[in-house]
N, C-alpha and C. Protein backbone atom coordinates (compact mmCIF):
# COMPACT_ATOMS: atom_id res chain seq x y z
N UNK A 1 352.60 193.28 102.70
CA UNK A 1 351.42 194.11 102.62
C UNK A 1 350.52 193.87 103.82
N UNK A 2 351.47 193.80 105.44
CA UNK A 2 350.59 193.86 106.53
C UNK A 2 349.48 194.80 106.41
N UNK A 3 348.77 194.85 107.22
CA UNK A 3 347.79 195.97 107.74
C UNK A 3 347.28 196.90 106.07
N UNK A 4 347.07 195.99 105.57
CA UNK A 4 345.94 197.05 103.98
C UNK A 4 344.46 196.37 104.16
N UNK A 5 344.06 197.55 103.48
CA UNK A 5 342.35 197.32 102.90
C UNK A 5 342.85 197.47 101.65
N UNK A 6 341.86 196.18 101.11
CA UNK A 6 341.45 196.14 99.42
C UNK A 6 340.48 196.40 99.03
N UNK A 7 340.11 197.81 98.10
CA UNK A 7 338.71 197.95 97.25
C UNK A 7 338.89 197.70 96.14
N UNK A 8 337.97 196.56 95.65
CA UNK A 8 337.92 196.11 94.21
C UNK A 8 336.50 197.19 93.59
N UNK A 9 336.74 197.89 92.66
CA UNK A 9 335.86 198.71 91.93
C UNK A 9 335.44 198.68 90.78
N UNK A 10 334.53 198.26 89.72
CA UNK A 10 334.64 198.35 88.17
C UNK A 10 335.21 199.76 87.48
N UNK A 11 335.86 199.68 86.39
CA UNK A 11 336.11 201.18 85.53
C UNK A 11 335.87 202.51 85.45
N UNK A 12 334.27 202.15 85.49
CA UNK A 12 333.64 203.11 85.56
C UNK A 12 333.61 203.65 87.06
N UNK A 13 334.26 202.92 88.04
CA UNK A 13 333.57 203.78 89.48
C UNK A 13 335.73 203.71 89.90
N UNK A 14 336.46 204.07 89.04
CA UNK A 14 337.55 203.54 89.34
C UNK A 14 338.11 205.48 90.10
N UNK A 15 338.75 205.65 91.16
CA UNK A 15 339.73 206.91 91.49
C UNK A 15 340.12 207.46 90.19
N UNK A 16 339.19 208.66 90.40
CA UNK A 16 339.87 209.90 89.41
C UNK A 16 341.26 209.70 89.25
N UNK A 17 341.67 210.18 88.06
CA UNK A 17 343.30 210.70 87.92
C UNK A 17 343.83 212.54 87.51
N UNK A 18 342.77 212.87 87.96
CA UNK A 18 342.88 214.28 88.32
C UNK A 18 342.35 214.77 89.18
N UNK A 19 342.63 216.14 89.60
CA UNK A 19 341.98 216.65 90.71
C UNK A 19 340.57 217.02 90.62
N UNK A 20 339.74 216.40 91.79
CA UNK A 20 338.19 216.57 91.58
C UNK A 20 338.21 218.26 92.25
N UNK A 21 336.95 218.65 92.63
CA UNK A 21 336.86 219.40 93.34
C UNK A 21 336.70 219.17 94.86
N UNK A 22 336.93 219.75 95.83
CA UNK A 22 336.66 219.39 97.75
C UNK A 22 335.20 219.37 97.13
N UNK A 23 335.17 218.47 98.39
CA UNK A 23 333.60 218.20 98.77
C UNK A 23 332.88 217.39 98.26
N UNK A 24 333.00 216.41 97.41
CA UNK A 24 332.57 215.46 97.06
C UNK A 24 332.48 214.62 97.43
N UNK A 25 331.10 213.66 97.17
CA UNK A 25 330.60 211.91 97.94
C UNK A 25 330.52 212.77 99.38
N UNK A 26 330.37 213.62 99.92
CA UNK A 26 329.99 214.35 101.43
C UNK A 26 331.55 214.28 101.93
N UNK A 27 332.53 214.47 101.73
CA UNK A 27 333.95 214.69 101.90
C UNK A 27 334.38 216.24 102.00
N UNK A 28 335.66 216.33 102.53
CA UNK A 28 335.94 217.94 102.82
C UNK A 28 337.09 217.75 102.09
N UNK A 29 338.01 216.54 101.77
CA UNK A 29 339.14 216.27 101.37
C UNK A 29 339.06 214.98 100.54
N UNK A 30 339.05 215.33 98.95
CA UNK A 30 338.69 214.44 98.08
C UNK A 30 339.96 213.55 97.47
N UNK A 31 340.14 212.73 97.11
CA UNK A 31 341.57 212.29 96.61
C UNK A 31 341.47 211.47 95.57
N UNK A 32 342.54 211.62 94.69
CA UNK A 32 342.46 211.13 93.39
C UNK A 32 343.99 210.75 93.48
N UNK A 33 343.95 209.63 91.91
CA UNK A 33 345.00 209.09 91.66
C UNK A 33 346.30 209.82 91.12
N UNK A 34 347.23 209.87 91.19
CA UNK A 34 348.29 210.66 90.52
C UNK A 34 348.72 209.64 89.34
N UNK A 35 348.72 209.94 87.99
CA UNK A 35 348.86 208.82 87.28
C UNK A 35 347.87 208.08 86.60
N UNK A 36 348.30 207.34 85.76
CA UNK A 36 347.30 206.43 85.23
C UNK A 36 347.37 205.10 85.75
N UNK A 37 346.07 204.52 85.38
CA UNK A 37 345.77 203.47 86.31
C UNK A 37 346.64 201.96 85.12
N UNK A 38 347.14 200.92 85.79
CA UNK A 38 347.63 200.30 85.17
C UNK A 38 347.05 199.44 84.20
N UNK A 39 347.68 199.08 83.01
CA UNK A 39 347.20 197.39 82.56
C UNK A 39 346.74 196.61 82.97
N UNK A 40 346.59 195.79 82.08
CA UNK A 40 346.32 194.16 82.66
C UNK A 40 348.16 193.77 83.04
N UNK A 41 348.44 194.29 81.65
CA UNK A 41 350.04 193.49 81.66
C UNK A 41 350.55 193.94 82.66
N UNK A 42 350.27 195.00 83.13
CA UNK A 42 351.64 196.06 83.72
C UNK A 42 351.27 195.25 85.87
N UNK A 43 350.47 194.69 85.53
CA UNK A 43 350.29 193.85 87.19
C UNK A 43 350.28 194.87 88.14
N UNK A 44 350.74 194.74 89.60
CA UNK A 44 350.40 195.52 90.23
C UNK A 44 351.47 196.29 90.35
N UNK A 45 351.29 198.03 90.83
CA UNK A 45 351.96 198.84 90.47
C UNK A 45 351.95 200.12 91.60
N UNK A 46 353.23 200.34 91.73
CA UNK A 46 352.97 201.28 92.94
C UNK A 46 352.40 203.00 92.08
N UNK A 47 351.48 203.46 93.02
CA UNK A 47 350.86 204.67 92.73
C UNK A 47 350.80 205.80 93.85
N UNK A 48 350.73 207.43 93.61
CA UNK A 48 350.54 208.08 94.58
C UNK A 48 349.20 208.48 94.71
N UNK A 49 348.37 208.76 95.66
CA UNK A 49 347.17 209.30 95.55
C UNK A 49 347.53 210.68 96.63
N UNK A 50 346.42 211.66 96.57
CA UNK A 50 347.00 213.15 96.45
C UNK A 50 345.30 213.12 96.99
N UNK A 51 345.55 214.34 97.99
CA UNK A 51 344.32 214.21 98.70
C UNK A 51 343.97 216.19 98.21
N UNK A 52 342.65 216.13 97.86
CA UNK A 52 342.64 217.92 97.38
C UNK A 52 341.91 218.54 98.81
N UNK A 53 342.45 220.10 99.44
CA UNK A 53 342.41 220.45 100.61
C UNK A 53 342.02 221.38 100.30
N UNK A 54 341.09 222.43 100.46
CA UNK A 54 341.23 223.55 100.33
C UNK A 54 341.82 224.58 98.59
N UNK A 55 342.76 225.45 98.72
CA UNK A 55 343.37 225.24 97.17
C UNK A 55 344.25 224.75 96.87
N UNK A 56 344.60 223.59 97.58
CA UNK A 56 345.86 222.73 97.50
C UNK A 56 345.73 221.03 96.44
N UNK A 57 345.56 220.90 96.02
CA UNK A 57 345.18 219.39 95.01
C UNK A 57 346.51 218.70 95.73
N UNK A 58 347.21 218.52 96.09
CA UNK A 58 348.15 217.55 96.96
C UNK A 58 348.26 217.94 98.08
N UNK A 59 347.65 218.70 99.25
CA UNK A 59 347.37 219.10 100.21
C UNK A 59 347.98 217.55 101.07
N UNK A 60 347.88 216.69 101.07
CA UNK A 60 348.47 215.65 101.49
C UNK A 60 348.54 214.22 100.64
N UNK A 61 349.07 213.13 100.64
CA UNK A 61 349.43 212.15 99.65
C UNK A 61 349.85 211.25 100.60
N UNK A 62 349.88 209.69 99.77
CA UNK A 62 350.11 208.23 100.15
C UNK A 62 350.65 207.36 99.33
N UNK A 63 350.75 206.18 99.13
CA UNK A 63 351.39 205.48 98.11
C UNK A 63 350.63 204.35 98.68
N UNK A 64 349.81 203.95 97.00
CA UNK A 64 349.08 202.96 97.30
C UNK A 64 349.55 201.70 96.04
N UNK A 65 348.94 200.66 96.14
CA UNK A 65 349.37 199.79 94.75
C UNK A 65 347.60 199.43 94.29
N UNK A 66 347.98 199.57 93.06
CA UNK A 66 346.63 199.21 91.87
C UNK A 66 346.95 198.24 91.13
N UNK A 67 345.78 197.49 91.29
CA UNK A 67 345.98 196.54 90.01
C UNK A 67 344.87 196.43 88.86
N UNK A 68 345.11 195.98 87.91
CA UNK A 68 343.66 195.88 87.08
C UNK A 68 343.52 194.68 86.73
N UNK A 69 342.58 194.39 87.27
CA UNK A 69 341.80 192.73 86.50
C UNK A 69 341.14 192.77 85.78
N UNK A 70 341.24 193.42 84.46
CA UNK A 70 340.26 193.13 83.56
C UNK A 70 338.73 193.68 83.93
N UNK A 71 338.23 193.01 84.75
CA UNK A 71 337.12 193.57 84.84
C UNK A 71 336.88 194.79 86.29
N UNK A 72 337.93 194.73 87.02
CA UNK A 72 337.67 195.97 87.68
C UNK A 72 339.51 196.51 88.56
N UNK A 73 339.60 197.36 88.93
CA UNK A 73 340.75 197.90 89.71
C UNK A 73 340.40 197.41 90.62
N UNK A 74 341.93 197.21 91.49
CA UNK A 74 342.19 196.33 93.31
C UNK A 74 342.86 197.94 93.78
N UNK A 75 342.43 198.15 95.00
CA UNK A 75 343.12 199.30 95.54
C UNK A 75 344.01 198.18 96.71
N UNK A 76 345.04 198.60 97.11
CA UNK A 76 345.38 197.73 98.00
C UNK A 76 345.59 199.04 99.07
N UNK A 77 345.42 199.78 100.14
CA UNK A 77 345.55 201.02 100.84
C UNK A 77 346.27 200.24 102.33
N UNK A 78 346.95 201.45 102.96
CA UNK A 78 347.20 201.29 103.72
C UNK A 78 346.45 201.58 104.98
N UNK A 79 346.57 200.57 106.41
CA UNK A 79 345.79 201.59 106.94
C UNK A 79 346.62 201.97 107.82
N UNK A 80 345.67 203.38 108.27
CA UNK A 80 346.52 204.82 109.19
C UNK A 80 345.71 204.67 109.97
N UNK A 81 346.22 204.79 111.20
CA UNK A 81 345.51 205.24 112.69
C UNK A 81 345.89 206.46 112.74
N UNK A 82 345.12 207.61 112.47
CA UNK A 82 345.34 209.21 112.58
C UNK A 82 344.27 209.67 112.41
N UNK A 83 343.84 210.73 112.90
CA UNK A 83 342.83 211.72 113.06
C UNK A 83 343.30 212.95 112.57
N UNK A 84 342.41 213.76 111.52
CA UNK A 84 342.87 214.98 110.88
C UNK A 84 341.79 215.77 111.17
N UNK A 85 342.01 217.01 112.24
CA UNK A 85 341.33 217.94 112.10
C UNK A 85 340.98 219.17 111.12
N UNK A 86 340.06 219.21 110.53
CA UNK A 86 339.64 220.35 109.34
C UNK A 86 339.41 221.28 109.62
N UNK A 87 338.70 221.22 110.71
CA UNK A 87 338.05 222.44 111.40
C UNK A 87 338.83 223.71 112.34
């Protein structure tokens, strides 16, 4: 798991698992979890996240791993050196 960022989040502030609408939190391309978020038991777990574009809700996607500690979700993300033009 070279090169990741980890966001630890509580429940309540945890990645949707459906499609939000664009434009949200000041975003043009919002992304949510594909799936449900795991257990305690189920440890860490590979997941897709799905980025919403326009009228596309998977307009683009990644594979991230989640974990749940009890008291909040671990995002473990990858990072990308890329630039996406919207405009």
């Amino acid at each position: 798991m070279d090169n990741m960022i980890v966001k630890m989040v509580s429940p309540h502030k945890a990645v949707p698992t459906s499609c939000p609408p664009v434009q949200r939190c000041n975003t043009d391309v919002t992304g949510w979890l594909e799936g449900s978020h795991p257990t305690v038991a189920e440890g860490q777990v590979s997941r897709r996240v799905c980025f919403h574009y326009v009228n596309n809700c998977c307009h683009w996607a990644t594979n991230i791993y989640v974990r749940n500690c009890s008291l909040c979700y671990v995002y473990y993300l990858s990072v990308t050196y890329s630039i996406i033009s919207l405009k």
